[in-house]
PDB file of N, CA and C in Angstrom:
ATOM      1  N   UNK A   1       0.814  -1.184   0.000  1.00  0.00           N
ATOM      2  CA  UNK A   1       0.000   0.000   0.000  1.00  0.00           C
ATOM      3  C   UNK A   1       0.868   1.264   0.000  1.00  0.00           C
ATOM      4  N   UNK A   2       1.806   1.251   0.883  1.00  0.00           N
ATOM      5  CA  UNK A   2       2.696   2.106   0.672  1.00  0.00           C
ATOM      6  C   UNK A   2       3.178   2.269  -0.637  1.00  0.00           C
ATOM      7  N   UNK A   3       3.594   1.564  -1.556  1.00  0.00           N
ATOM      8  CA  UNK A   3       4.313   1.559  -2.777  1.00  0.00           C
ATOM      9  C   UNK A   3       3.204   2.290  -3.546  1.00  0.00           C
ATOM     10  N   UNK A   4       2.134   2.029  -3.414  1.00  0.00           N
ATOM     11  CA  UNK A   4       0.797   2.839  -4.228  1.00  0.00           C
ATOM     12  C   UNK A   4       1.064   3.894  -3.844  1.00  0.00           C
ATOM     13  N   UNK A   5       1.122   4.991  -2.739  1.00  0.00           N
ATOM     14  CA  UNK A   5       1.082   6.302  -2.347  1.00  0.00           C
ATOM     15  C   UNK A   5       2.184   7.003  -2.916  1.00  0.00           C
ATOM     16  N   UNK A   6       3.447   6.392  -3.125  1.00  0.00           N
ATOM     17  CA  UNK A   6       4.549   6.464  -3.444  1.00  0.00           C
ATOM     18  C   UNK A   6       4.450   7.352  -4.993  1.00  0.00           C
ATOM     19  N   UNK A   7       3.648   5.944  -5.855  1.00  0.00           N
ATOM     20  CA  UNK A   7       3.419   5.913  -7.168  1.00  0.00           C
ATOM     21  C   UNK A   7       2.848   7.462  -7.021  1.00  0.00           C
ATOM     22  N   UNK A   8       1.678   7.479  -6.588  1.00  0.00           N
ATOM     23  CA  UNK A   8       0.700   8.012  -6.914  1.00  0.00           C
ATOM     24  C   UNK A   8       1.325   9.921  -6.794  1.00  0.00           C
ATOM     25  N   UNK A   9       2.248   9.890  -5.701  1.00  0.00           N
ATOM     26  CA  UNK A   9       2.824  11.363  -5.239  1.00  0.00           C
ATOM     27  C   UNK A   9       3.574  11.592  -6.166  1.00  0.00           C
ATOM     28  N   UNK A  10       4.210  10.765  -6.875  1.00  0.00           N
ATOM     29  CA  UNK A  10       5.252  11.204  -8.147  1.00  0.00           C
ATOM     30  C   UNK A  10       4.329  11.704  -9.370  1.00  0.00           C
ATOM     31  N   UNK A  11       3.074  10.868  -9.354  1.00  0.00           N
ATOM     32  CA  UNK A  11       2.469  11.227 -10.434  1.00  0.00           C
ATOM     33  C   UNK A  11       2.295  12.328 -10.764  1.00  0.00           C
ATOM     34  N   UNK A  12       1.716  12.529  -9.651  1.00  0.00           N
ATOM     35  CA  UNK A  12       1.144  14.097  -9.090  1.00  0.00           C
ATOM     36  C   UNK A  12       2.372  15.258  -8.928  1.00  0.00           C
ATOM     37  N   UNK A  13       3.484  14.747  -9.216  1.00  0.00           N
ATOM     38  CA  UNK A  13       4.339  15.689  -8.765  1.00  0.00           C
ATOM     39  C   UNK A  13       5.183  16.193 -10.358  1.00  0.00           C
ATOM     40  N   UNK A  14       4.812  14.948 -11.225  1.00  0.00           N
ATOM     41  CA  UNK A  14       5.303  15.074 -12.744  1.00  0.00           C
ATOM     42  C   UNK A  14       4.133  15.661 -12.819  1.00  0.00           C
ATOM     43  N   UNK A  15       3.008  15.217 -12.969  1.00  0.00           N
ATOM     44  CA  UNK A  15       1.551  16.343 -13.458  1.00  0.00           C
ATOM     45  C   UNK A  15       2.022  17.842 -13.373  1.00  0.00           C
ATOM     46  N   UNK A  16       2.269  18.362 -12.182  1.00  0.00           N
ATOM     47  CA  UNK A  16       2.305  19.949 -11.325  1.00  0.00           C
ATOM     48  C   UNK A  16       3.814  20.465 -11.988  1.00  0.00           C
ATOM     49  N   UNK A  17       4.367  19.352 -12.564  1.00  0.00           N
ATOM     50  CA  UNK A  17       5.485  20.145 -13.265  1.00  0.00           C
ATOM     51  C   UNK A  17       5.401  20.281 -14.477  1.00  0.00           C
ATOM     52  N   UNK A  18       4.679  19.446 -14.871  1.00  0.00           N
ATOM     53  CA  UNK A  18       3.939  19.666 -16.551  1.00  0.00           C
ATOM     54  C   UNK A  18       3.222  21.026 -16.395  1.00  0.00           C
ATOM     55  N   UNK A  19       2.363  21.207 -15.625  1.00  0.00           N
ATOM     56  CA  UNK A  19       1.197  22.641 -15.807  1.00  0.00           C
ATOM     57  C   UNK A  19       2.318  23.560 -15.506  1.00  0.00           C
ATOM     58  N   UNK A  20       3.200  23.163 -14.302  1.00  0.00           N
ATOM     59  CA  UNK A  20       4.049  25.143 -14.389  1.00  0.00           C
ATOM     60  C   UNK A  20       4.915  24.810 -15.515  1.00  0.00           C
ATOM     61  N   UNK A  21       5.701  24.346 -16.227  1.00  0.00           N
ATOM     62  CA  UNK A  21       5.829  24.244 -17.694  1.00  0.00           C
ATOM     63  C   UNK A  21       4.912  24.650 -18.826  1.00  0.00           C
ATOM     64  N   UNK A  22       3.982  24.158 -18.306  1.00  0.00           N
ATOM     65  CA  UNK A  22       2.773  24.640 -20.050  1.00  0.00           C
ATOM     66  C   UNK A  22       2.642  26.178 -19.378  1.00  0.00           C
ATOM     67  N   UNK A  23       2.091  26.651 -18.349  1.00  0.00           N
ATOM     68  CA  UNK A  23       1.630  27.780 -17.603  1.00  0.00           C
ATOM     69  C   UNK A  23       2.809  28.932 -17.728  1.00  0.00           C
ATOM     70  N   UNK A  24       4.017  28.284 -17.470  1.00  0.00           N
ATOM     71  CA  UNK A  24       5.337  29.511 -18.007  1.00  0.00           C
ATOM     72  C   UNK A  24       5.490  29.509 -19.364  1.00  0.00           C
ATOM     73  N   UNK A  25       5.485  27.824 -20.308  1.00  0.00           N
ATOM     74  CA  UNK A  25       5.157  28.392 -21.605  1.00  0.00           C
ATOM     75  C   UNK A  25       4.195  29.399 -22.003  1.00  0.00           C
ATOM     76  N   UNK A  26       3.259  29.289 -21.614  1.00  0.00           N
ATOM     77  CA  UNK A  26       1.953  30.044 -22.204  1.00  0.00           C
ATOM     78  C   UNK A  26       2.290  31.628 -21.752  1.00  0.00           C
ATOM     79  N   UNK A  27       3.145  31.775 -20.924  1.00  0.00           N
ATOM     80  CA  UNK A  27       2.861  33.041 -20.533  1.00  0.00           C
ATOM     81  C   UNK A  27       3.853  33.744 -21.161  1.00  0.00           C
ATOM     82  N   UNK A  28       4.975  33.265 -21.586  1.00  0.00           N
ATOM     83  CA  UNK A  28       6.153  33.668 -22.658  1.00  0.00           C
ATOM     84  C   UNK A  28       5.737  33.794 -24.016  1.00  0.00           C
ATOM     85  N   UNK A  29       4.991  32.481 -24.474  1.00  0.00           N
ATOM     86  CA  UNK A  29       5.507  32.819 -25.626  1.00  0.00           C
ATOM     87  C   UNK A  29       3.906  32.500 -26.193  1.00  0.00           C
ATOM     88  N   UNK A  30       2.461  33.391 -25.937  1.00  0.00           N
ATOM     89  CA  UNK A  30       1.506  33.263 -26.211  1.00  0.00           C
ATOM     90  C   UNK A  30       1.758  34.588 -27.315  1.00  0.00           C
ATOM     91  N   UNK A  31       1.032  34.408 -28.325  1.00  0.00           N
ATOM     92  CA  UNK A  31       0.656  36.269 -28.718  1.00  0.00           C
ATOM     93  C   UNK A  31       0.032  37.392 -28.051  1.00  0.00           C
ATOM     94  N   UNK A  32       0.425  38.240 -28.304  1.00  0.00           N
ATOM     95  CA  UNK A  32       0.258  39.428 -27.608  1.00  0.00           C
ATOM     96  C   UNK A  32      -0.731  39.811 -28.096  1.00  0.00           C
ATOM     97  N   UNK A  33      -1.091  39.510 -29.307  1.00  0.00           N
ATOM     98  CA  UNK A  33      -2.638  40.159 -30.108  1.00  0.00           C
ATOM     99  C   UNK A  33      -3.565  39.843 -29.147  1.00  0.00           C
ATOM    100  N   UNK A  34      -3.729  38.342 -28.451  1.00  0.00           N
ATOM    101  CA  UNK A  34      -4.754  37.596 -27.496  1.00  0.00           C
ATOM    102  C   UNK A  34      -4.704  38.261 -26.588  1.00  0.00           C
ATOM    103  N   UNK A  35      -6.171  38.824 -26.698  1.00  0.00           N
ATOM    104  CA  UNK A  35      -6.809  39.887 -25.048  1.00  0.00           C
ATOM    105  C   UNK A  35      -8.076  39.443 -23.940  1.00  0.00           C
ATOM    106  N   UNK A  36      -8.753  40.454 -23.539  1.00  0.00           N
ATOM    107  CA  UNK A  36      -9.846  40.178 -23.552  1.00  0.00           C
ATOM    108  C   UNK A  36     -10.594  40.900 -23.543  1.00  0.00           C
ATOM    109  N   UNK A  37     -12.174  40.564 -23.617  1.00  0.00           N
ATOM    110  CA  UNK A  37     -12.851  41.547 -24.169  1.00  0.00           C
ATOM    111  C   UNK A  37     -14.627  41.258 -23.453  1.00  0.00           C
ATOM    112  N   UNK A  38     -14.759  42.389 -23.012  1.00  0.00           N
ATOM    113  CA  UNK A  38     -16.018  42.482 -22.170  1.00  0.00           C
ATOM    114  C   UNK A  38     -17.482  42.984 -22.683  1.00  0.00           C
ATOM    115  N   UNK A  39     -18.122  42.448 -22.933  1.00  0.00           N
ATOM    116  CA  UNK A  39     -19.491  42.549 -23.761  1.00  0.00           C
ATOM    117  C   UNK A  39     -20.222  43.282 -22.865  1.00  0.00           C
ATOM    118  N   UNK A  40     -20.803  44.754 -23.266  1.00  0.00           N
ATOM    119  CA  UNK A  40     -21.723  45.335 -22.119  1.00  0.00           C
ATOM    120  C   UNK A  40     -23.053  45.417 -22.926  1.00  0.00           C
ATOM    121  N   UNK A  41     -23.952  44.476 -22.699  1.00  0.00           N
ATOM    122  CA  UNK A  41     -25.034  43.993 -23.893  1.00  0.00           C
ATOM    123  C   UNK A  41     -26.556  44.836 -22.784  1.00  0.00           C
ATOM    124  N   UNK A  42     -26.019  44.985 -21.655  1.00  0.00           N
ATOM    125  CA  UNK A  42     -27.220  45.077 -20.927  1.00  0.00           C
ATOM    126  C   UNK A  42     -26.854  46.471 -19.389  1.00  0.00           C
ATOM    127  N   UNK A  43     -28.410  47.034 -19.008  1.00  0.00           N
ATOM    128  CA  UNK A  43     -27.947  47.734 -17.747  1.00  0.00           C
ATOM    129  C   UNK A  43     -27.224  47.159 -16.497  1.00  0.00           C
ATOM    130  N   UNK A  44     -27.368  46.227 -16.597  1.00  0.00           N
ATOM    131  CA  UNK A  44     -26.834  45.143 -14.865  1.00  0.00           C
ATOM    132  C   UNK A  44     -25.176  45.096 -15.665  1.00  0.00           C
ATOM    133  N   UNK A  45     -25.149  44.429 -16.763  1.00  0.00           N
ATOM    134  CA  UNK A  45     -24.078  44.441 -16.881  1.00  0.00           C
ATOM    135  C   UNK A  45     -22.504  45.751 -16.944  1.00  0.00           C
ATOM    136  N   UNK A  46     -23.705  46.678 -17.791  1.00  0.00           N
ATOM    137  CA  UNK A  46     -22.695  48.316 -17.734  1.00  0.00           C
ATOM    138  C   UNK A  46     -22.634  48.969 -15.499  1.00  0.00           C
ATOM    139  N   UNK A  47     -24.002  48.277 -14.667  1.00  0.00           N
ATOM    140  CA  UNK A  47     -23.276  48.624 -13.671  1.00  0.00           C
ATOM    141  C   UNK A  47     -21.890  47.793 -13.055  1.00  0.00           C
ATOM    142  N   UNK A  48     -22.320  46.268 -13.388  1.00  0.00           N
ATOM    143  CA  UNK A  48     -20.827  45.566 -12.764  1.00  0.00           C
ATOM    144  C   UNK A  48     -19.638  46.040 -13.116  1.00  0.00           C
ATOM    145  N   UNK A  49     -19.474  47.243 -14.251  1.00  0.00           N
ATOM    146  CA  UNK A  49     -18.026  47.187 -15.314  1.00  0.00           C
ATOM    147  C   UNK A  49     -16.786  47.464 -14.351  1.00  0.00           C
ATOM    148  N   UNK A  50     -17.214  48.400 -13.580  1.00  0.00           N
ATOM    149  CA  UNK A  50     -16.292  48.360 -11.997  1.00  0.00           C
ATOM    150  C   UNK A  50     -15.468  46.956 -12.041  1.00  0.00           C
ATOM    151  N   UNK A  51     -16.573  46.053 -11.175  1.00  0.00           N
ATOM    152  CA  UNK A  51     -16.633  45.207 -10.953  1.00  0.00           C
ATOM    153  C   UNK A  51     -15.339  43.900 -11.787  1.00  0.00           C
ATOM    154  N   UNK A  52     -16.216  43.597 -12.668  1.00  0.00           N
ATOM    155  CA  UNK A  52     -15.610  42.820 -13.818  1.00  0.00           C
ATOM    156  C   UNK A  52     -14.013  43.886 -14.502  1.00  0.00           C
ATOM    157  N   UNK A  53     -13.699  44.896 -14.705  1.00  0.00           N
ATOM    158  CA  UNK A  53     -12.398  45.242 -14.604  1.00  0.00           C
ATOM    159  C   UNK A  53     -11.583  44.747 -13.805  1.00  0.00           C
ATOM    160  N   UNK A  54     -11.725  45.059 -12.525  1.00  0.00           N
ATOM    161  CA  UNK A  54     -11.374  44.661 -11.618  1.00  0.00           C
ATOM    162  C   UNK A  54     -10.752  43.019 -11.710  1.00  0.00           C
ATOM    163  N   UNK A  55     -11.812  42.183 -11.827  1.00  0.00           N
ATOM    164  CA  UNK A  55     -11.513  40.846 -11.962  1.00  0.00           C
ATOM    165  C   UNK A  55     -10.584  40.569 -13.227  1.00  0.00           C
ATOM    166  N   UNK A  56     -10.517  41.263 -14.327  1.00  0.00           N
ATOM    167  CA  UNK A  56      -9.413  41.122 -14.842  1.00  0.00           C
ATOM    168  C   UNK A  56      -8.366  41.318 -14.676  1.00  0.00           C
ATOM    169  N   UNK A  57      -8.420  42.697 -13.721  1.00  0.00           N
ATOM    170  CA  UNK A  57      -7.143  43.105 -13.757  1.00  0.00           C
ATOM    171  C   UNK A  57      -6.630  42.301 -12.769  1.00  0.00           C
ATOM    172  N   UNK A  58      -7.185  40.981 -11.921  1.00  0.00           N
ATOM    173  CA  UNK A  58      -6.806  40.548 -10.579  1.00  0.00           C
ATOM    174  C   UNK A  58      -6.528  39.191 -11.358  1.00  0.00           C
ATOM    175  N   UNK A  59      -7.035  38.773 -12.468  1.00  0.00           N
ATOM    176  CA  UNK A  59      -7.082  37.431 -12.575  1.00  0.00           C
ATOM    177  C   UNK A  59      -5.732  36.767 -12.581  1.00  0.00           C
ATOM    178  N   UNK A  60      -5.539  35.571 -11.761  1.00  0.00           N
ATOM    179  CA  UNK A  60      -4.487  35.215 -11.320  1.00  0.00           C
ATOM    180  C   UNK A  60      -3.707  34.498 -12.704  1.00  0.00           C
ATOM    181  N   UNK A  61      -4.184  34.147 -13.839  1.00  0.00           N
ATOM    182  CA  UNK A  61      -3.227  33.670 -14.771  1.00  0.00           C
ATOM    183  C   UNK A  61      -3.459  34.718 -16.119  1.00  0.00           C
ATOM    184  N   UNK A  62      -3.755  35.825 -16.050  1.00  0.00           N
ATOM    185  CA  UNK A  62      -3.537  36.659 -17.024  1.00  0.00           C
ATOM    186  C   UNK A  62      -2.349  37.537 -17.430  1.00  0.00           C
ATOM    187  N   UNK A  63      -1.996  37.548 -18.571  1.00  0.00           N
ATOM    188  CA  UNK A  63      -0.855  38.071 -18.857  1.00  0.00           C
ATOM    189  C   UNK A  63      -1.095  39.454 -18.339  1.00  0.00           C
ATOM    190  N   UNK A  64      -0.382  40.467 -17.861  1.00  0.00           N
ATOM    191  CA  UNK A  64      -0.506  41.704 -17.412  1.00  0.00           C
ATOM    192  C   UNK A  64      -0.492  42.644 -18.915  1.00  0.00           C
ATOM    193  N   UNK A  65      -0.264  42.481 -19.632  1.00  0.00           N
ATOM    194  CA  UNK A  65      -0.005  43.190 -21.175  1.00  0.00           C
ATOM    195  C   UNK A  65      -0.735  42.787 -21.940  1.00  0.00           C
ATOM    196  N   UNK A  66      -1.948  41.873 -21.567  1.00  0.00           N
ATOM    197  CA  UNK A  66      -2.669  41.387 -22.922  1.00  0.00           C
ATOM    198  C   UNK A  66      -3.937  42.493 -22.755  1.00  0.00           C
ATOM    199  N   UNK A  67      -3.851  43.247 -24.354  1.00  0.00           N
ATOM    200  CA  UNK A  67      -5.027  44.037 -24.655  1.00  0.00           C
ATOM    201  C   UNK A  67      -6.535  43.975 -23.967  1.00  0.00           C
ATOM    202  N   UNK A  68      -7.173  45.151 -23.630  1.00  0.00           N
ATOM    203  CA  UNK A  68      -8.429  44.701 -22.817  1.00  0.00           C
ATOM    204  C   UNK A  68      -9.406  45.503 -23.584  1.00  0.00           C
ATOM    205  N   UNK A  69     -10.447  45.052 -24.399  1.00  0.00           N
ATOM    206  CA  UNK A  69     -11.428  45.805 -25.197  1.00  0.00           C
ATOM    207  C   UNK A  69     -13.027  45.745 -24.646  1.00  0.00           C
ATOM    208  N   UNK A  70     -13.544  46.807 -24.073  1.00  0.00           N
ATOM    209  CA  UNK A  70     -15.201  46.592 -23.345  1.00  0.00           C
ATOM    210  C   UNK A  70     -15.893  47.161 -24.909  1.00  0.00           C
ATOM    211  N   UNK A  71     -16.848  46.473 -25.149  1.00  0.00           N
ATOM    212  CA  UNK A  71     -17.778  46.499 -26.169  1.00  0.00           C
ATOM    213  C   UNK A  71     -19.356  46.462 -25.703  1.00  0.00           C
ATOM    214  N   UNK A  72     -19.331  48.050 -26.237  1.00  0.00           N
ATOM    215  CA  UNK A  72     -21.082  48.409 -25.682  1.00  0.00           C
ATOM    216  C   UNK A  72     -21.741  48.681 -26.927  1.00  0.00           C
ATOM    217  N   UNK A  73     -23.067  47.869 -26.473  1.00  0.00           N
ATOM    218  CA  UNK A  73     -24.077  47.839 -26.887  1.00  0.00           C
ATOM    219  C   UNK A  73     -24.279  48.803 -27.629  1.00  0.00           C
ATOM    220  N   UNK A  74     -24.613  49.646 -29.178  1.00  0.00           N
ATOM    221  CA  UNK A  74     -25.244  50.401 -29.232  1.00  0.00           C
ATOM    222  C   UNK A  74     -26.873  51.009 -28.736  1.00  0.00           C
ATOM    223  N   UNK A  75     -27.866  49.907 -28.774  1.00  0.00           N
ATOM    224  CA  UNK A  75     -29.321  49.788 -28.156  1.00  0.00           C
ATOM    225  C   UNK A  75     -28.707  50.503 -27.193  1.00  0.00           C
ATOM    226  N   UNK A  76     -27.853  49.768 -25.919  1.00  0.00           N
ATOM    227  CA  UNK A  76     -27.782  50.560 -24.535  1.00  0.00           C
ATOM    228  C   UNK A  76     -27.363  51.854 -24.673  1.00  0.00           C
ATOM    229  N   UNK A  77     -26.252  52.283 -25.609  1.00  0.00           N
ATOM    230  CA  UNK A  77     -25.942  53.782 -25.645  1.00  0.00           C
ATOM    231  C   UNK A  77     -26.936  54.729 -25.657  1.00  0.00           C
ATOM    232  N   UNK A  78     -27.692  54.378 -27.215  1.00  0.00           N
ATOM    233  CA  UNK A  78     -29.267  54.903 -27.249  1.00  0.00           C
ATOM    234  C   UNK A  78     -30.078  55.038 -26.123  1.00  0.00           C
ATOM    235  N   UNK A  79     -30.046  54.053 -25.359  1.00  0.00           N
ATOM    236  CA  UNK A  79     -30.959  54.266 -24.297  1.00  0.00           C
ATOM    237  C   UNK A  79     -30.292  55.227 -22.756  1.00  0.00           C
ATOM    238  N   UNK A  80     -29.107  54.639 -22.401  1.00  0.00           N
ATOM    239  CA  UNK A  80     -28.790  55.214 -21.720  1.00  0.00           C
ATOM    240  C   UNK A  80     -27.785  56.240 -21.621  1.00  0.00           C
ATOM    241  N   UNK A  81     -26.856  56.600 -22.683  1.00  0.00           N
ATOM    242  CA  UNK A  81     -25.690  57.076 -23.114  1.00  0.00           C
ATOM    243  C   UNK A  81     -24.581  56.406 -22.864  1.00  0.00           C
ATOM    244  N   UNK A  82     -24.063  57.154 -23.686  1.00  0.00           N
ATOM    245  CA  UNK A  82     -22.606  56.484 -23.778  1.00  0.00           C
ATOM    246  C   UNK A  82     -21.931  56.061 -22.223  1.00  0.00           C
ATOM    247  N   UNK A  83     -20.801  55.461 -21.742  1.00  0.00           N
ATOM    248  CA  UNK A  83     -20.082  55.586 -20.379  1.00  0.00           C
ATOM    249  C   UNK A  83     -19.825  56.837 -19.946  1.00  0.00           C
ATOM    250  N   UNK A  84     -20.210  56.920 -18.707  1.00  0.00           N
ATOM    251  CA  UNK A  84     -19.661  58.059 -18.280  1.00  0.00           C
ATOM    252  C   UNK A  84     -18.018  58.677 -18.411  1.00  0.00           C
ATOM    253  N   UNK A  85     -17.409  59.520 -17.622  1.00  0.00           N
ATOM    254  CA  UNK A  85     -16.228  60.459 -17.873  1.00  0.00           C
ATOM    255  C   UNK A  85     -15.796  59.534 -16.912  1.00  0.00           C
ATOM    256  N   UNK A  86     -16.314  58.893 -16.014  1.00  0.00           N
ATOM    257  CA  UNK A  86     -15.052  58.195 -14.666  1.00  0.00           C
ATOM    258  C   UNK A  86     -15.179  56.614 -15.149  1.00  0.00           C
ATOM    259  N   UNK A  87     -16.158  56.176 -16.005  1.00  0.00           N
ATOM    260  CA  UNK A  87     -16.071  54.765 -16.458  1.00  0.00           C
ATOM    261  C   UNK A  87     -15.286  54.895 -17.365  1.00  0.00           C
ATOM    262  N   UNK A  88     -14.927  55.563 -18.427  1.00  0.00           N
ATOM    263  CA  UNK A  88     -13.805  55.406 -19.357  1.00  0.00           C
ATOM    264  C   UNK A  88     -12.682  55.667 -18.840  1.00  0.00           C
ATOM    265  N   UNK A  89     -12.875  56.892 -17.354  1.00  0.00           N
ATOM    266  CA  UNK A  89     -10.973  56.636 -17.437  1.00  0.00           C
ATOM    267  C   UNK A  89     -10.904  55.676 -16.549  1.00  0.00           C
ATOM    268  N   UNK A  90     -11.789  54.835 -16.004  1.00  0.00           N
ATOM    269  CA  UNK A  90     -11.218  53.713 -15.176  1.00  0.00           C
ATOM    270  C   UNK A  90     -10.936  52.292 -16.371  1.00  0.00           C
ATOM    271  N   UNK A  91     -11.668  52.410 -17.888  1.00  0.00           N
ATOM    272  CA  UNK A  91     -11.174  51.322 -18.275  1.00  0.00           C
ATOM    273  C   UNK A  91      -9.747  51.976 -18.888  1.00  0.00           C
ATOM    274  N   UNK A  92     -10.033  53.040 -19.362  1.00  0.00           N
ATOM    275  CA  UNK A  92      -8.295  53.582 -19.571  1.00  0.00           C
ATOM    276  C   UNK A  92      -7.416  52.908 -18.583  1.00  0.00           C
ATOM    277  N   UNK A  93      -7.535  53.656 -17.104  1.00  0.00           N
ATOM    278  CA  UNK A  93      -6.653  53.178 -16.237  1.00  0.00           C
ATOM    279  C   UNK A  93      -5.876  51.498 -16.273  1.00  0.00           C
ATOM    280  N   UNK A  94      -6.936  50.675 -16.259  1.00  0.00           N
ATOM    281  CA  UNK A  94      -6.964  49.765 -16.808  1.00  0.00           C
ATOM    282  C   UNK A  94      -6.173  48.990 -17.881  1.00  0.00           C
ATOM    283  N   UNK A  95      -5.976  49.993 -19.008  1.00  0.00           N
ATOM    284  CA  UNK A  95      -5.016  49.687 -20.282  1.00  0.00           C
ATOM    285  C   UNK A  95      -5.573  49.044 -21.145  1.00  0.00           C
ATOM    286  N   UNK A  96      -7.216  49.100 -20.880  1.00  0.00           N
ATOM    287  CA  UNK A  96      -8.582  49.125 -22.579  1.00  0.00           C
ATOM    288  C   UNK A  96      -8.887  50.465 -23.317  1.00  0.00           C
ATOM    289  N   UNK A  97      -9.634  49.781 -24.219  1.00  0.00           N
ATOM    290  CA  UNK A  97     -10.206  50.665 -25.154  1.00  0.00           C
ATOM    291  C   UNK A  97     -11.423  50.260 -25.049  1.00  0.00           C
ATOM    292  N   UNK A  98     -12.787  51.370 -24.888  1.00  0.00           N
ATOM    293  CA  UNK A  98     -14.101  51.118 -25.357  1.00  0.00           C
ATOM    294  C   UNK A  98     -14.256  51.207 -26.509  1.00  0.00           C
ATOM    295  N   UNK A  99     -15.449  50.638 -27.456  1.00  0.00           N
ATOM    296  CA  UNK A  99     -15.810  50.489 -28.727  1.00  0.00           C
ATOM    297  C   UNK A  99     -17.596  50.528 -28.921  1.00  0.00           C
ATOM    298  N   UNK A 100     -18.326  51.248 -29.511  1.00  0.00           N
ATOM    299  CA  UNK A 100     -19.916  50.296 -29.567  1.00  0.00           C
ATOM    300  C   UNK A 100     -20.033  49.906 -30.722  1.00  0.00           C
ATOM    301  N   UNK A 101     -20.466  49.040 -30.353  1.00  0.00           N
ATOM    302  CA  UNK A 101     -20.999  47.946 -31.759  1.00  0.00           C
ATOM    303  C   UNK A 101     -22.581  47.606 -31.680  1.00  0.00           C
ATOM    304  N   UNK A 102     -23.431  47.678 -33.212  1.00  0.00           N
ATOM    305  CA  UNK A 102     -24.104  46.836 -33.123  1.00  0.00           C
ATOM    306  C   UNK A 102     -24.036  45.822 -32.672  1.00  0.00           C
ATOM    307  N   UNK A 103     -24.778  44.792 -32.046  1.00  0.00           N
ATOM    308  CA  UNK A 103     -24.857  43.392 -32.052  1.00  0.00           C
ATOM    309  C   UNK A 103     -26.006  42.814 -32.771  1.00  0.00           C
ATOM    310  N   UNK A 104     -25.821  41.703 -33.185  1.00  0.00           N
ATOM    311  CA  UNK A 104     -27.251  41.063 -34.080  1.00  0.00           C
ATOM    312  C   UNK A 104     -27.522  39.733 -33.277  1.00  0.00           C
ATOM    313  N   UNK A 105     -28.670  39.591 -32.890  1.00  0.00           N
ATOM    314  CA  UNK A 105     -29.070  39.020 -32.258  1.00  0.00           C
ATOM    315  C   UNK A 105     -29.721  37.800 -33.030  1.00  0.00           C
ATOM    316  N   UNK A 106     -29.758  37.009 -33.043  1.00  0.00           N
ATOM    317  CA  UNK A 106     -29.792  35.161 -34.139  1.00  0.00           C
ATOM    318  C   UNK A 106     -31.175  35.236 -33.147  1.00  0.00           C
TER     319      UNK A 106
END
């Protein structure tokens, strides 16, 4: 039984050196074009934008330099206006760009 636990801790210990291998690969030598990008399709969603910045900017395996693009709704602009003067410079701050787009809805 012992010899099983044995097995089993090495396994686990080649596994965890495979992921910080793929995980330092990925973080070297991914493209830089690859960002991310935040859909503000709705009112609940344009209030979380705080929020959800935030979580990007915290997320524990994100490249710190990968592009960040929030994409609003035109409908919502129309309805509610554009982002305010302290929501754009917080996605500025950030190191995004806002954009509105139609969306087409299938």
């Amino acid at each position: 039984m012992e010899l099983f636990f044995e097995i089993f801790l090495a396994a686990f210990a080649v596994f965890g050196l495979w992921c910080a291998f793929c995980l330092a690969a990925q973080s070297l030598f991914a493209s830089r074009c690859v960002g991310t990008v935040i859909e503000v399709l709705d009112r609940e969603t344009a209030a979380n934008l705080p929020m959800l910045l935030e979580e990007v900017r915290h997320a524990p395996f994100a490249r710190r330099r990968a592009p960040l693009i929030v994409l609003y709704s035109a409908e919502l602009c129309l309805t509610y206006g554009e982002p305010s003067e302290a929501e754009r410079e917080w996605i500025e701050s950030c190191g995004g760009r806002w954009f509105v787009v139609q969306i087409k809805n299938n």
